[in-house]
Protein backbone atom coordinates (compact mmCIF):
# COMPACT_ATOMS: atom_id res chain seq x y z
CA UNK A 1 -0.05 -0.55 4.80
CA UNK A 2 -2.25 -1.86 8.07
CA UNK A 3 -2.67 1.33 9.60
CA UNK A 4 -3.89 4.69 9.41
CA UNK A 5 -4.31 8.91 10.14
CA UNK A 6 -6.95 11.72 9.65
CA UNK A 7 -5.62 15.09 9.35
CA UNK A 8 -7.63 17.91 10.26
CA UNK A 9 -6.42 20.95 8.64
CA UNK A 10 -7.96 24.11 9.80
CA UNK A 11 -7.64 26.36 6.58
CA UNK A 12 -7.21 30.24 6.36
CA UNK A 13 -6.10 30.59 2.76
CA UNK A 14 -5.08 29.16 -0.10
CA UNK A 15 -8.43 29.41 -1.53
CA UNK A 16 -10.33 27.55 0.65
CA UNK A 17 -13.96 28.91 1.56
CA UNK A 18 -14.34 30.02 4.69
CA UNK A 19 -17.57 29.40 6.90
CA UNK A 20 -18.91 32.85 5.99
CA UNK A 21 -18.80 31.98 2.23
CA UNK A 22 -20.73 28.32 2.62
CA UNK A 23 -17.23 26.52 3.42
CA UNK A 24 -18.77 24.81 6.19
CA UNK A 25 -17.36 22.48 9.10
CA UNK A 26 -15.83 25.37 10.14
CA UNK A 27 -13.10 26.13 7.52
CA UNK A 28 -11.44 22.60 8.15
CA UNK A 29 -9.73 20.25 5.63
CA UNK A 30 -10.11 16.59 7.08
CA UNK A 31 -7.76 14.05 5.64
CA UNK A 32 -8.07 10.29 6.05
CA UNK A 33 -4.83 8.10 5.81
CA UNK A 34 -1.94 6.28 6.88
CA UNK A 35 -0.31 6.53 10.52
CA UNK A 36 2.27 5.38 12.08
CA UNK A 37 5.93 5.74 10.68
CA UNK A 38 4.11 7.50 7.85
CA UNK A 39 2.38 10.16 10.01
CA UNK A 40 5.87 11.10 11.26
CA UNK A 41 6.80 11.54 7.57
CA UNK A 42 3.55 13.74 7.21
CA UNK A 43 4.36 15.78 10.56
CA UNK A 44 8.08 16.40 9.51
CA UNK A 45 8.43 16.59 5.62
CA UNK A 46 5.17 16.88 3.83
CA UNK A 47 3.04 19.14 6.16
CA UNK A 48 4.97 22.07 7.05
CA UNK A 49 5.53 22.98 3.25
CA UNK A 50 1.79 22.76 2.51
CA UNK A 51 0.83 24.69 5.94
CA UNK A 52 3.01 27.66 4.59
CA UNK A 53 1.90 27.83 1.15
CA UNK A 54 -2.14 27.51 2.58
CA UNK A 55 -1.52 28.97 5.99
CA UNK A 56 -2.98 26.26 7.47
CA UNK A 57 -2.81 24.45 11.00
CA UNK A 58 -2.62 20.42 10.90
CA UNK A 59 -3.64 17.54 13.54
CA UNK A 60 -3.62 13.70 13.05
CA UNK A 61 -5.79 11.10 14.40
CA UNK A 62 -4.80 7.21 13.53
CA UNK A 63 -7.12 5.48 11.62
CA UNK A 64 -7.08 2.60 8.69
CA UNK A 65 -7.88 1.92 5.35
CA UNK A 66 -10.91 -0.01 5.82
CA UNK A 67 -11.85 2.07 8.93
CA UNK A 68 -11.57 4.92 6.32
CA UNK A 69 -14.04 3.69 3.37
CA UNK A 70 -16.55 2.61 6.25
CA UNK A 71 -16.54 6.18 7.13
CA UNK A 72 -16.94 7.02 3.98
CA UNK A 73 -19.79 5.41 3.51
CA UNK A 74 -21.03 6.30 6.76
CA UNK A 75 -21.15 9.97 5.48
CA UNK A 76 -22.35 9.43 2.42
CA UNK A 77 -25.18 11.97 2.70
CA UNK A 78 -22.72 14.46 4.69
CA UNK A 79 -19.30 14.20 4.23
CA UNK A 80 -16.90 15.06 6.74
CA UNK A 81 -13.82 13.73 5.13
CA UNK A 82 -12.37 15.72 1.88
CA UNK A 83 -9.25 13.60 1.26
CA UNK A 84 -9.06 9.66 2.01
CA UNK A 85 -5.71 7.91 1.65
CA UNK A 86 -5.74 4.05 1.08
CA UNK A 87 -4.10 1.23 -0.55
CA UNK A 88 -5.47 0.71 -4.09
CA UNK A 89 -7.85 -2.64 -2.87
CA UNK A 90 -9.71 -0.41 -0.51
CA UNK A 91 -9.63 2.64 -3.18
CA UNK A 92 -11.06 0.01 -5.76
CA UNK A 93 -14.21 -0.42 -3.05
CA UNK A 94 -14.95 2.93 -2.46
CA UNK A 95 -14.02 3.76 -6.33
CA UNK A 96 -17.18 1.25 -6.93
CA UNK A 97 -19.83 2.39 -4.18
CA UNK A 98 -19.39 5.97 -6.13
CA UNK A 99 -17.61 7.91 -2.79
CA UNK A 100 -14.82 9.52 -4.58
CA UNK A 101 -14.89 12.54 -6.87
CA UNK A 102 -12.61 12.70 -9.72
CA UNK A 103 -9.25 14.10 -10.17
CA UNK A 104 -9.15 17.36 -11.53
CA UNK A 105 -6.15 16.80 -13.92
CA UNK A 106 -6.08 20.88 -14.35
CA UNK A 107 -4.58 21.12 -10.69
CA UNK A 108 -3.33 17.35 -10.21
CA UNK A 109 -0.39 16.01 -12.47
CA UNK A 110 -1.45 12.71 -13.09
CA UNK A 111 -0.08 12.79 -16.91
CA UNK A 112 3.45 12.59 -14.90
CA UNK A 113 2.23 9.34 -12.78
CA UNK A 114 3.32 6.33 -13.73
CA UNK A 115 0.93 3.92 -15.19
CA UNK A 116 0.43 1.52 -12.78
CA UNK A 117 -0.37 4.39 -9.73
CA UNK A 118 -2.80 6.05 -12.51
CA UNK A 119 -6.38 4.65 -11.14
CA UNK A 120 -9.80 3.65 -12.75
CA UNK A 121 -11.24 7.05 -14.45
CA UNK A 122 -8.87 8.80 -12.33
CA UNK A 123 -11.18 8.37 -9.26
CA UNK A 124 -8.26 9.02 -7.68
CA UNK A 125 -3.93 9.15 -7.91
CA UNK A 126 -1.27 6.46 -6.68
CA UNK A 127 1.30 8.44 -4.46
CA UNK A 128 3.30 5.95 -3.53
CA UNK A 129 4.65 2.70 -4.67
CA UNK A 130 5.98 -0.58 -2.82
CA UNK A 131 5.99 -4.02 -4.03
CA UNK A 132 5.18 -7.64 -2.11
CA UNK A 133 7.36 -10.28 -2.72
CA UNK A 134 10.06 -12.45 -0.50
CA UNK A 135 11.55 -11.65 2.31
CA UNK A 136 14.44 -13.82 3.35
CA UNK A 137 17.09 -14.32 6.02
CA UNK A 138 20.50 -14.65 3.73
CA UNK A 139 22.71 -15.89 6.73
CA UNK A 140 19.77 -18.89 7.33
CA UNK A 141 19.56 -19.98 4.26
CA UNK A 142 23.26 -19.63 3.76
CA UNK A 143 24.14 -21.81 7.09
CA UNK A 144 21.58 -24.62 5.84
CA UNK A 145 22.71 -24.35 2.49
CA UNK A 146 19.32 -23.19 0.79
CA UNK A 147 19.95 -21.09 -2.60
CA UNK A 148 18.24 -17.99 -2.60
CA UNK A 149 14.91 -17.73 -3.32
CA UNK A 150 13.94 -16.67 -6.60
CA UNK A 151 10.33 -17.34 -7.20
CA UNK A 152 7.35 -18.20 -5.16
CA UNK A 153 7.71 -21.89 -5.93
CA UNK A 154 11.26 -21.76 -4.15
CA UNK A 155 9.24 -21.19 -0.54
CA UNK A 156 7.82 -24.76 -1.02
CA UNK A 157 11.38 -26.19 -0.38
CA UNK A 158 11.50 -28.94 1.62
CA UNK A 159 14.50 -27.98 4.17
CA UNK A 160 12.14 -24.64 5.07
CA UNK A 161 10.02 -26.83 6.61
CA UNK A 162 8.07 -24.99 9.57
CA UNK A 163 10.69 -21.72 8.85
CA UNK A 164 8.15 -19.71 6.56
CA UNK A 165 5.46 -17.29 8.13
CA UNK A 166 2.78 -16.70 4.93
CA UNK A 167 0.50 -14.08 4.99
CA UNK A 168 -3.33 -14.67 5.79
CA UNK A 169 -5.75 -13.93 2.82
CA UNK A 170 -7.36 -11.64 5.26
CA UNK A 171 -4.82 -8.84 4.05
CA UNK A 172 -3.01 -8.12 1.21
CA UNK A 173 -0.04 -9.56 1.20
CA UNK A 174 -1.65 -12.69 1.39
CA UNK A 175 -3.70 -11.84 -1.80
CA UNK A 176 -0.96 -10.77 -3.31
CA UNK A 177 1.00 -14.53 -3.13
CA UNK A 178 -2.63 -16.19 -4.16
CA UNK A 179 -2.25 -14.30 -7.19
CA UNK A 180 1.59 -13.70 -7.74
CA UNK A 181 1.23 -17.65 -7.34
CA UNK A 182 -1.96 -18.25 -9.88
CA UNK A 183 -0.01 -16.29 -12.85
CA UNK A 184 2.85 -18.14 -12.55
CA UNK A 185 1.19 -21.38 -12.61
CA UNK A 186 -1.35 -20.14 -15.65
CA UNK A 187 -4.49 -18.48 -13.82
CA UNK A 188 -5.22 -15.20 -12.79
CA UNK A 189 -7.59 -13.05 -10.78
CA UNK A 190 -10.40 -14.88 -12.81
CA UNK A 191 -9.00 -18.28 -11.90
CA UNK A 192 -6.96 -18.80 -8.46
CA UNK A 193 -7.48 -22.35 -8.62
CA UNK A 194 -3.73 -22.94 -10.15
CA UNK A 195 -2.71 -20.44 -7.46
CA UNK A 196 -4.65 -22.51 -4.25
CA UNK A 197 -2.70 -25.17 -5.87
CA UNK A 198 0.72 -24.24 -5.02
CA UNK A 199 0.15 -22.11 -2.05
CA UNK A 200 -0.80 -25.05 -0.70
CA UNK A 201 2.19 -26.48 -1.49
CA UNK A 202 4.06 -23.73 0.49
CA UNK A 203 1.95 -23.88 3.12
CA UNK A 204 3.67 -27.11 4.14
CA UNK A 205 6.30 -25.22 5.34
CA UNK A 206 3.81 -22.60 6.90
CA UNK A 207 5.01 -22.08 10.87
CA UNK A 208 1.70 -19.78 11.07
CA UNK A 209 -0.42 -17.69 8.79
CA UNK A 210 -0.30 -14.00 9.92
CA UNK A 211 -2.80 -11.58 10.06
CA UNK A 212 -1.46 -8.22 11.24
CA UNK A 213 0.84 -7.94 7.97
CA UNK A 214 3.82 -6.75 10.04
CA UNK A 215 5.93 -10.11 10.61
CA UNK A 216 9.27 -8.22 11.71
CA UNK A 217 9.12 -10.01 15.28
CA UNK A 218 8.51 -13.78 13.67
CA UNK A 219 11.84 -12.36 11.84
CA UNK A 220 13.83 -11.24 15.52
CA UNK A 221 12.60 -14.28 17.63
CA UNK A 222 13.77 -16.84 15.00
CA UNK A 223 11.01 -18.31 13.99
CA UNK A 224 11.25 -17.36 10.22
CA UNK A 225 13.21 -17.41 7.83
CA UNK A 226 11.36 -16.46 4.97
CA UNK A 227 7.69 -14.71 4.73
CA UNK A 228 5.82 -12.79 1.79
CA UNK A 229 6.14 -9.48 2.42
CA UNK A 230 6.72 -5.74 1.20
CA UNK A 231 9.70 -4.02 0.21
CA UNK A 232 9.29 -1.22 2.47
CA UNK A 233 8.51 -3.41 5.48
CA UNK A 234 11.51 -5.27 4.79
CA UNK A 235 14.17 -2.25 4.47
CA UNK A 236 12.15 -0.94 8.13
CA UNK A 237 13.41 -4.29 9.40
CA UNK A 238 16.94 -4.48 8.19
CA UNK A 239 17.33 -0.15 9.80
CA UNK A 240 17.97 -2.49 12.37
CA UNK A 241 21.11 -3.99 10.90
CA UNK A 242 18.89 -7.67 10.90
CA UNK A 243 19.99 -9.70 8.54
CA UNK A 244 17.22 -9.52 5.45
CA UNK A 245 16.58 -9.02 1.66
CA UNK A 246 13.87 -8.38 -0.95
CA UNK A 247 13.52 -10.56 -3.78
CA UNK A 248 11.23 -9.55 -6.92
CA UNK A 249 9.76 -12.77 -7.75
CA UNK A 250 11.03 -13.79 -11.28
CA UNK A 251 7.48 -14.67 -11.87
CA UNK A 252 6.10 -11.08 -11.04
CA UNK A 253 6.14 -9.31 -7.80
CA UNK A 254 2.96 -7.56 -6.90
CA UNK A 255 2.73 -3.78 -6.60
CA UNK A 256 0.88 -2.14 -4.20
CA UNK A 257 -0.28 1.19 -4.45
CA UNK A 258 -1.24 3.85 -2.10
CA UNK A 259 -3.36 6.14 -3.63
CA UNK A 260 -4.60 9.87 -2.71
CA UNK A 261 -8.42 10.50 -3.16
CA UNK A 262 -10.92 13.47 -3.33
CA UNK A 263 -14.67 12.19 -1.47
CA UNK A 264 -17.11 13.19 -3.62
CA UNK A 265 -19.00 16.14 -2.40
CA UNK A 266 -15.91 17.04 0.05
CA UNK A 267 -16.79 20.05 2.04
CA UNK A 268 -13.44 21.61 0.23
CA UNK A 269 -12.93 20.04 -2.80
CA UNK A 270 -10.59 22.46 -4.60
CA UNK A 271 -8.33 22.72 -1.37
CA UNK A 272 -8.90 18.91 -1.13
CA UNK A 273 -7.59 18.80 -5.10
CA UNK A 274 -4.56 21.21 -4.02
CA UNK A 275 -3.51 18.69 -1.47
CA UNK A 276 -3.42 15.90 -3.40
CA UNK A 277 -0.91 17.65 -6.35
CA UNK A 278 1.01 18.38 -3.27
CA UNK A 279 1.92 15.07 -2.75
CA UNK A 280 2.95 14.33 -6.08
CA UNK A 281 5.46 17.15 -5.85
CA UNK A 282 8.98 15.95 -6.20
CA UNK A 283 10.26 17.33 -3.23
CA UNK A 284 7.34 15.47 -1.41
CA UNK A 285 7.91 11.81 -3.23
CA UNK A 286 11.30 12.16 -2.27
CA UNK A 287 10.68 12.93 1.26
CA UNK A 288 8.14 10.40 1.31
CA UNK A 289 11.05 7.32 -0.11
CA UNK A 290 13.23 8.66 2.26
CA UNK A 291 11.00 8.06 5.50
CA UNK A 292 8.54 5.81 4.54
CA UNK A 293 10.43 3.40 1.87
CA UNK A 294 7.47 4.21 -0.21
CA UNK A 295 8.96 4.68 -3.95
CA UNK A 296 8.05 7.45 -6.21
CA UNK A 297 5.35 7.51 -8.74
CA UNK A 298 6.19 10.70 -10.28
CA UNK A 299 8.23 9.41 -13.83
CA UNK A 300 11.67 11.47 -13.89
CA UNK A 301 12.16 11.52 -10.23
CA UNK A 302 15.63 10.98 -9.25
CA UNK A 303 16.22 8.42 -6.94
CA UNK A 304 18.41 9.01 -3.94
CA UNK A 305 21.52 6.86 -4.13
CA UNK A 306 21.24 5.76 -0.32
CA UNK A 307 18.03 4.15 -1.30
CA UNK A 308 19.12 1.85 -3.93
CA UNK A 309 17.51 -1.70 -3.63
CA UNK A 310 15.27 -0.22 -0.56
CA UNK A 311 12.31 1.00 -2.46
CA UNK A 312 11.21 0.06 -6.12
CA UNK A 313 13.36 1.83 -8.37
CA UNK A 314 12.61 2.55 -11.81
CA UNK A 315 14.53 -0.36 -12.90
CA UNK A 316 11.21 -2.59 -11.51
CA UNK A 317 8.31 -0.27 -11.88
CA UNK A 318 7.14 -2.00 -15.35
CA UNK A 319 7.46 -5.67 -14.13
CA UNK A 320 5.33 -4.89 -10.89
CA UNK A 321 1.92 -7.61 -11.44
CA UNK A 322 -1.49 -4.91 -10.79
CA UNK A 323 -4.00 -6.10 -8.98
CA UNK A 324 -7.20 -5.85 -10.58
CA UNK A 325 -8.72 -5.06 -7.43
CA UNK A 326 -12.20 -5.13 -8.65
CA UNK A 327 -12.08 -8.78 -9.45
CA UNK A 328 -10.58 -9.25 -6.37
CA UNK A 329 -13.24 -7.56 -4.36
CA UNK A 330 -15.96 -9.06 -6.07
CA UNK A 331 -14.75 -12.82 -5.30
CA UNK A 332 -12.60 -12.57 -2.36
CA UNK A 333 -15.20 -14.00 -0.03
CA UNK A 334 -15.53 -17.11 -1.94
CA UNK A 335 -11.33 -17.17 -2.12
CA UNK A 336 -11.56 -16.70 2.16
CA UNK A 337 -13.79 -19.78 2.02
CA UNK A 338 -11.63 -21.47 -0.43
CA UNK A 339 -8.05 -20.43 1.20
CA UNK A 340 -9.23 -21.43 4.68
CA UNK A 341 -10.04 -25.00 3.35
CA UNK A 342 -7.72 -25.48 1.08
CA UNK A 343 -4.31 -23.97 2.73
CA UNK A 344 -4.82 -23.42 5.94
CA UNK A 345 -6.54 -26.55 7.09
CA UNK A 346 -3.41 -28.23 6.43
């Protein structure tokens, strides 16, 4: 996800303090997170249940995941944010420059997550799941006789030549293929040197290297055919009866992980715990799939039917590739420098 919300909840009840009894910032619950499509999935199936049950009023202001751990550590000696919702590489950051309280497993049901959403010392809880992988045009490749593509290797093909859009290593997806693309070929997060290796290859066939991480109009204009991309961004696209598909890499997809976090000295931290169990509520994760394409991370969930092959089912949950994200923070500087040289300077 590329872009983001803040809630501010003005709280009356369920517990939370009020300014009388030391609540401060007026009685308010602020929530960092994800905007767009998703804060229309907040404002229609995930807010109104948890206004009722809290009596509480909610507003949204657009925001992003880096934005949010910047503020984070902007307010580091006074908070203003209680709950901060970001993908797992940003979570991993702020995880690491001590900004998040932990999970209070008494209120928050993270025994029922799924292991890959479960994070670091529970510094915080997945609540949603997508996966990157390939995105594809089926009636391209099918009119220039291309087989589908069923690893990362098959984007190198010759006859794609200037028909693949690859991600820039400035977001995720594009760390995602460097190291979908180093375990296949032997390395890993420790060594990307195998992966630089055949990127590069790919990259032969690169018509550009994007950076906004939303390649739907390279997709309508014609001028891909194939891209690395996410599962939920893909079944957004093809809502629009376009002609695309997901593959799961044979050699590992990469999941991605949004995850729900209490900041550490939150002005309302049991409220701020509350809302985070909230979203791990079935009825939530289901809402959530439905809107957002986001899959569940709640084991036992039943998937709806209509969704089949549009979010990560079950079926794929265990062969998603984790990120370890501190690794990847630590080095990705010196992978920039790398990546830039070695793949993009074609």
């Amino acid at each position: 996800m590329t872009s983001a919300l803040t809630l501010t909840v003005a709280v009356t009840g369920c517990g939370a303090p009020s300014p009388a009894a030391g609540g401060g910032k007026g009685g308010a619950l602020v929530v960092a997170g994800y905007g767009g499509s998703f804060e229309t999935a907040f404002r229609d199936s995930v807010l109104p249940a948890f206004e009722k049950s809290c009596d509480c009023k909610v507003t949204y202001i657009p925001g992003s995941s880096t934005d949010t751990v910047a503020k984070l550590k902007a307010q580091r000696a006074n908070p203003q944010i209680d709950v901060a919702l970001v993908d797992d590489g940003p979570q991993a950051q702020a995880q690491e420059a001590g900004l998040l309280a932990s999970i209070d497993t008494r209120l928050v049901p993270v025994d029922d997550v799924v292991k890959i959403a479960r994070m670091e010392n529970d510094s915080g809880v997945g609540f949603g799941l997508t996966a990157t992988g390939i995105a594809y045009n089926p009636e391209w490749f099918e009119d220039h006789g291309i087989p589908k593509p069923t690893t990362w290797e098959d984007l190198a093909n010759p006859k794609l030549r200037d028909k693949v859009v690859l991600p820039s290593i400035v977001n995720t997806y594009g760390v995602g293929l460097l190291v979908g693309a180093s375990k296949a070929n032997g390395g890993s997060e420790k060594n990307v040197d195998p992966g630089l290796t055949a990127v590069k290859k790919i990259a032969k066939n690169a018509a550009t290297f994007d950076t906004t991480a939303d390649v739907s109009n390279y997709f309508l204009q014609g001028q891909a055919a194939a891209s690395v991309w996410g599962v939920s961004r893909t079944s957004t696209l093809a809502e629009k009866d376009f002609p695309i598909e997901f593959v799961y890499p044979k050699d590992g997809a990469i999941g991605l992980v949004t995850t729900a976090n209490v900041v550490k000295k939150a002005p309302h931290e049991e409220l701020a715990q509350k809302f985070v169990a909230h979203l791990l509520e079935p009825s939530v994760q289901r809402a959530l799939a439905k809107a957002t394409y986001d899959g569940s991370v709640i084991q036992g969930v039943k998937e709806d039917p209509a969704l089949k092959n549009k979010v990560v089912g079950t079926d794929k949950v265990d062969s998603l590739l984790k990120l370890d994200w501190k690794t990847i923070n630590k080095n990705r500087s010196a992978w920039t420098d790398k990546w830039n040289k070695q793949v993009e300077s074609k």
